[in-house]
Protein backbone atom coordinates (compact mmCIF):
# COMPACT_ATOMS: atom_id res chain seq x y z
CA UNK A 1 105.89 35.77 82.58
CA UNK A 2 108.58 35.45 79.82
CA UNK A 3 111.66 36.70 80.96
CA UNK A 4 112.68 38.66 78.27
CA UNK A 5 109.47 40.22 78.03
CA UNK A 6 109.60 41.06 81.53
CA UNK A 7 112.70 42.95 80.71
CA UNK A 8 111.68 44.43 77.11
CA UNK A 9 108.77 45.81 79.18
CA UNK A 10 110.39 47.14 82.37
CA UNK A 11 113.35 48.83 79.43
CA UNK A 12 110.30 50.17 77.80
CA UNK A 13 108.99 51.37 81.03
CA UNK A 14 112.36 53.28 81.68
CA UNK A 15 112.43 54.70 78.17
CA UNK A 16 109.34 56.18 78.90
CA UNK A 17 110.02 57.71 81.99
CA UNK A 18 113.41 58.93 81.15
CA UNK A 19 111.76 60.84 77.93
CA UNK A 20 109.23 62.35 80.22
CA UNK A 21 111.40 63.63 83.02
CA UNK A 22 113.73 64.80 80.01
CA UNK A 23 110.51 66.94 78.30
CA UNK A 24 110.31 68.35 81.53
CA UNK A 25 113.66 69.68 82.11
CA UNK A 26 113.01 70.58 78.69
CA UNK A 27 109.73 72.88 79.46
CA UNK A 28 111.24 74.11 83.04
CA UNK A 29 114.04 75.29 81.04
CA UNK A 30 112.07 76.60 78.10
CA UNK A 31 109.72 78.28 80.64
CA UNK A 32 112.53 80.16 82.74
CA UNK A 33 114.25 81.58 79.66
CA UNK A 34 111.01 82.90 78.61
CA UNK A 35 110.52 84.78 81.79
CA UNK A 36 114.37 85.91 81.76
CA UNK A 37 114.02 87.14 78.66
CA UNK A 38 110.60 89.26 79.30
CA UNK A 39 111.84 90.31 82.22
CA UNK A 40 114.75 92.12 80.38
CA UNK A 41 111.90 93.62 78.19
CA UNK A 42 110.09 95.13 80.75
CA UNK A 43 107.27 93.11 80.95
CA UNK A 44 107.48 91.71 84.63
CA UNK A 45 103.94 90.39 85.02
CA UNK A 46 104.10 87.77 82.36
CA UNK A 47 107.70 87.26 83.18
CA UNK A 48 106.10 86.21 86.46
CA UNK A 49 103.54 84.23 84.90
CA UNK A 50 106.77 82.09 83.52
CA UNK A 51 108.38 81.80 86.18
CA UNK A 52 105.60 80.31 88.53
CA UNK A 53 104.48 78.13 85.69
CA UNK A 54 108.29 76.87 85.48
CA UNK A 55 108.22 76.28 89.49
CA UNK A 56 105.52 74.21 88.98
CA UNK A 57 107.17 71.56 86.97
CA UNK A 58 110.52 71.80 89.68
CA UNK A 59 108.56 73.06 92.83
CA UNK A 60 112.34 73.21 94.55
CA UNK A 61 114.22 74.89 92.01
CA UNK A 62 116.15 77.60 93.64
CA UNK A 63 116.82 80.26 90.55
CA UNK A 64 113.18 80.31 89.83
CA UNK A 65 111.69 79.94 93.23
CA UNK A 66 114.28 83.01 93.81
CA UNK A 67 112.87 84.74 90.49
CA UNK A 68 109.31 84.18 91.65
CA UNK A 69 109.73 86.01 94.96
CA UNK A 70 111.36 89.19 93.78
CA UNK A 71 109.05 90.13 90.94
CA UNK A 72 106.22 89.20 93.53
CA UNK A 73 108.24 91.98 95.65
CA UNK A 74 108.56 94.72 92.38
CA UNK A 75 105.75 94.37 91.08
CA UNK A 76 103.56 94.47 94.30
CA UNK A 77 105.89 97.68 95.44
CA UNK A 78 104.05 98.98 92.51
CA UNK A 79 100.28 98.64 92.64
CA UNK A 80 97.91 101.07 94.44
CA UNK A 81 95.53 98.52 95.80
CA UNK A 82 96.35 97.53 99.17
CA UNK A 83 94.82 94.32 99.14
CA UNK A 84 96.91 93.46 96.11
CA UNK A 85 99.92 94.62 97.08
CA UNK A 86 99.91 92.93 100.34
CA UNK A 87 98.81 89.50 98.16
CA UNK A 88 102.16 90.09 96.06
CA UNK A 89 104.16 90.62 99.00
CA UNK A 90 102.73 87.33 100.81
CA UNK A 91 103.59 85.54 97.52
CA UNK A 92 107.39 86.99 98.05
CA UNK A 93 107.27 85.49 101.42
CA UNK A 94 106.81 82.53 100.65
CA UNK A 95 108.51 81.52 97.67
CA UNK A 96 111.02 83.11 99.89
CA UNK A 97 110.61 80.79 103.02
CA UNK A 98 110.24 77.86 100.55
CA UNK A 99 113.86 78.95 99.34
CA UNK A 100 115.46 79.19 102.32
CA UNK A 101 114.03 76.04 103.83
CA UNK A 102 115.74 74.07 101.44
CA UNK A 103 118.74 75.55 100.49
CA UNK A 104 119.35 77.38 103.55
CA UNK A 105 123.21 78.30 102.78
CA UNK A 106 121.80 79.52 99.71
CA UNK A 107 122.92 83.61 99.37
CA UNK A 108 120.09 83.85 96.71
CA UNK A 109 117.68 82.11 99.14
CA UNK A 110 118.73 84.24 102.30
CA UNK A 111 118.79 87.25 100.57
CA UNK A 112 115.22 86.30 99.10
CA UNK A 113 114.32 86.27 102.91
CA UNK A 114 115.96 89.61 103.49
CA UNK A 115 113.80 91.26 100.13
CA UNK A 116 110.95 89.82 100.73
CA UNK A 117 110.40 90.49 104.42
CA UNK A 118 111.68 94.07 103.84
CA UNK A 119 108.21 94.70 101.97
CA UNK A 120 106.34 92.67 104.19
CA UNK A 121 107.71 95.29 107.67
CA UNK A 122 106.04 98.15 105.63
CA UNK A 123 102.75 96.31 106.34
CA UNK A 124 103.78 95.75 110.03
CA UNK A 125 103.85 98.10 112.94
CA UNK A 126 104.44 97.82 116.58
CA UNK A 127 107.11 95.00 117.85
CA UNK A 128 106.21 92.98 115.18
CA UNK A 129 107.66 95.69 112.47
CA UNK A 130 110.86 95.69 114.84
CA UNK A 131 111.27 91.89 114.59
CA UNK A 132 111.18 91.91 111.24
CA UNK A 133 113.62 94.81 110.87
CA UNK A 134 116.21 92.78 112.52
CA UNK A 135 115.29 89.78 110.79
CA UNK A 136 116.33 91.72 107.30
CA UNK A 137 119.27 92.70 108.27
CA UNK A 138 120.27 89.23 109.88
CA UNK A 139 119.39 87.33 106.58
CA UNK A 140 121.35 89.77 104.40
CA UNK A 141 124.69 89.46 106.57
CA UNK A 142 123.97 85.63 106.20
CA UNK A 143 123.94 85.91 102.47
CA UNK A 144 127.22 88.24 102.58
CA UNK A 145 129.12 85.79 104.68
CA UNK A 146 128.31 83.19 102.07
CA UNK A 147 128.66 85.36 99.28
CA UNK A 148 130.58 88.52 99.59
CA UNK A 149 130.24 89.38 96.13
CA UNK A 150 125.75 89.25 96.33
CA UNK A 151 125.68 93.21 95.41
CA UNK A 152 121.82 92.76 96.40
CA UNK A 153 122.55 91.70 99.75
CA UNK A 154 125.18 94.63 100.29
CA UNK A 155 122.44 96.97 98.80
CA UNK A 156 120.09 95.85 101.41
CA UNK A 157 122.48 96.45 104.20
CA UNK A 158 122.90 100.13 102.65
CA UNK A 159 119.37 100.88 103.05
CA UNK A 160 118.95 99.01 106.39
CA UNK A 161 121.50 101.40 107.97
CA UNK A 162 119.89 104.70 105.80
CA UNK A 163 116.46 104.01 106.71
CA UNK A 164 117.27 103.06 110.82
CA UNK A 165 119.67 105.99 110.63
CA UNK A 166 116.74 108.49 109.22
CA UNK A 167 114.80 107.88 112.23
CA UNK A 168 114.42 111.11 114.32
CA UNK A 169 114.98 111.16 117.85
CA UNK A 170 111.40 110.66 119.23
CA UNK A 171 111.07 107.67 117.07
CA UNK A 172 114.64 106.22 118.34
CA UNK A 173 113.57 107.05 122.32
CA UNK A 174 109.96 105.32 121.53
CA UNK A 175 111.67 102.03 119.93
CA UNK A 176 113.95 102.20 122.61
CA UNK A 177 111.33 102.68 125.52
CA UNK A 178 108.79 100.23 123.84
CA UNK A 179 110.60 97.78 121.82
CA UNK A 180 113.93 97.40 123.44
CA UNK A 181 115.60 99.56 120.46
CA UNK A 182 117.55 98.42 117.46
CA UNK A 183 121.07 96.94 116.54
CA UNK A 184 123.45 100.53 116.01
CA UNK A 185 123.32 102.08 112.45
CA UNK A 186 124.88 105.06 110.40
CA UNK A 187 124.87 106.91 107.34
CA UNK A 188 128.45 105.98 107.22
CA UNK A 189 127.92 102.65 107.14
CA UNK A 190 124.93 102.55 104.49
CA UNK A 191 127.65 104.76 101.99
CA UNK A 192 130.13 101.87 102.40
CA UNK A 193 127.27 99.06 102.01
CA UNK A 194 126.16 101.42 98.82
CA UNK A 195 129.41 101.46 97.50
CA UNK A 196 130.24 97.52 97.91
CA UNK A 197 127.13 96.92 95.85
CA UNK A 198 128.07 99.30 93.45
CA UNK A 199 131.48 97.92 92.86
CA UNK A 200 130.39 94.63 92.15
CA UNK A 201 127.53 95.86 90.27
CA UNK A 202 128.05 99.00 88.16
CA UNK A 203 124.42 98.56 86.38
CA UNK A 204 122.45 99.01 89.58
CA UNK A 205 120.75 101.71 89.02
CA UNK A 206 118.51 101.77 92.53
CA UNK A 207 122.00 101.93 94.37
CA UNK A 208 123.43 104.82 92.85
CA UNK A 209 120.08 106.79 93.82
CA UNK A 210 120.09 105.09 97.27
CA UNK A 211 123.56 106.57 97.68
CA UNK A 212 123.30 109.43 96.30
CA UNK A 213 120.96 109.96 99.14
CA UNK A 214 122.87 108.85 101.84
CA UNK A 215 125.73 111.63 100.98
CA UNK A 216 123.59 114.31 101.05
CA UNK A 217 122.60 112.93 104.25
CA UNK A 218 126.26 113.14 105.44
CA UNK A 219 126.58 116.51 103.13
CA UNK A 220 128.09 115.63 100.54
CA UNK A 221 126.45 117.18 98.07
CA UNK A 222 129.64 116.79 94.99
CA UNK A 223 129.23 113.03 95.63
CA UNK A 224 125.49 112.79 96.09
CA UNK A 225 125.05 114.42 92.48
CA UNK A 226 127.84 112.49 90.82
CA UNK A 227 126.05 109.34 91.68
CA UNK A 228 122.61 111.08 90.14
CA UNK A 229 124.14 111.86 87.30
CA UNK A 230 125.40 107.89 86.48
CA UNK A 231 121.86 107.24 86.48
CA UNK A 232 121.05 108.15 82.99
CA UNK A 233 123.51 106.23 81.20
CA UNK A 234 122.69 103.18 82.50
CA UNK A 235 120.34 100.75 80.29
CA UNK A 236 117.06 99.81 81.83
CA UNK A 237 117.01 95.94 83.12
CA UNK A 238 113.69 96.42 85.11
CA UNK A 239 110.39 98.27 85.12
CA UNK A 240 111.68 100.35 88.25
CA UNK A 241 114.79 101.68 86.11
CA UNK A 242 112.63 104.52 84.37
CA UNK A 243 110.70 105.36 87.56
CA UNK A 244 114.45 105.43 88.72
CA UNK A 245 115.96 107.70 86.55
CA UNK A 246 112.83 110.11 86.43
CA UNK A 247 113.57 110.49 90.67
CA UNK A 248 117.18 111.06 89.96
CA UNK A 249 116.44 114.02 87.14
CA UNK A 250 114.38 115.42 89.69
CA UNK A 251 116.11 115.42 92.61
CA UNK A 252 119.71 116.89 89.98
CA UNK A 253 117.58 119.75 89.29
CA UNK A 254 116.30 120.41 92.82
CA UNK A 255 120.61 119.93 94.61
CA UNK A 256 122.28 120.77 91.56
């Protein structure tokens, strides 16, 4: 063959393949706008939809892999079905474990992990629900020592010491008899967790009812309503924020 039209073709040839891996950065990008953008107007399902179809085109992309795994975790938290919900939360997992596997000193990715297996120990029981525990609050720290600023991984620490902390005594002497127990936790500790996320992250308004919680758990019942009453004020960024600020209105009237 012609040298130069061995050339002209093989330039050709990298024209064309340089145009089509620029179209698709061009549609991943398109795609994951989209689903930022109807995610901020409440409309997490199709947001989803975006999201996965972006993934396709850049199967390791970590913002939407990320993306993909916590509105699986929302929006299964909020169907009735159990079959469904479990599907969503499977979903989380493993757009989760994808995550981590390849960016693995990722805070995004390991706090993915910590989300996602947080819904799936709901589903758990036994030793296996104990595991996991441990497992959530392992992957948060991780994300925390990478990132000390990841308000979501500080928020998950908060309600890994609340919810260890709210079990009663029978429950701490079985996990202990059966299960070998769990790492030590405290109210305290969940209120400073709480209030690390909320520093970095004024807008979240989950935390603020999380802590509110956790003072009245310590007593603090001045603190515990201030944080209720921050609620309101804060504009909605997901389709948990109303469900959010209807708990908070309830629980001001029923403290306050």
């Amino acid at each position: 063959m012609n040298f130069k039209i061995y050339h002209t073709n093989f330039l050709l040839l990298f024209y064309f393949i340089a145009l089509c891996l620029v179209s698709k950065a061009q549609d991943f990008d398109s795609l994951y706008q989209k689903g930022i953008q109807l995610e901020l107007s409440l409309n997490e399902k199709l947001a989803l939809s975006k999201f996965k179809e972006a993934q396709k085109i850049q199967p390791l992309n970590l913002p939407s892999l990320y993306k993909c795994s916590e509105l699986c975790n929302r929006i299964g938290a909020r169907e009735s079905d159990p079959v469904i919900k479990e599907h969503y939360f499977n979903s989380a997992l493993e757009y989760a474990k994808i995550a981590y596997a390849h960016f693995p000193q990722s805070d995004d990715a390991n706090v993915a992990m910590s989300m996602a297996l947080g819904r799936i120990a709901l589903t758990k029981s036994g030793r296996e629900k104990i595991v996991t525990v441990n497992e959530i609050k392992s992957y948060a720290e991780k994300a925390i020592k990478i990132n000390p600023n990841n308000f979501k991984a500080w928020h998950i620490i908060g309600k890994w010491h609340y919810e260890v902390s709210s079990l009663n005594f029978m429950e701490q002497l079985a996990v202990k008899y059966f299960y070998g127990g769990l790492p030590e936790s405290s109210f305290e500790e969940s209120i400073k967790a709480y209030e690390n996320a909320k520093s970095i992250n004024p807008n979240f308004c989950l935390n603020y009812l999380e802590l509110a919680k956790a003072y009245k758990k310590m007593n603090n019942m001045e603190k515990a309503i201030f944080n209720l009453k921050k609620i309101s004020a804060i504009p909605n960024y997901n389709e948990d924020d109303n469900r959010i600020k209807k708990e908070a209105l309830l629980l001001l009237k029923k403290w306050d």
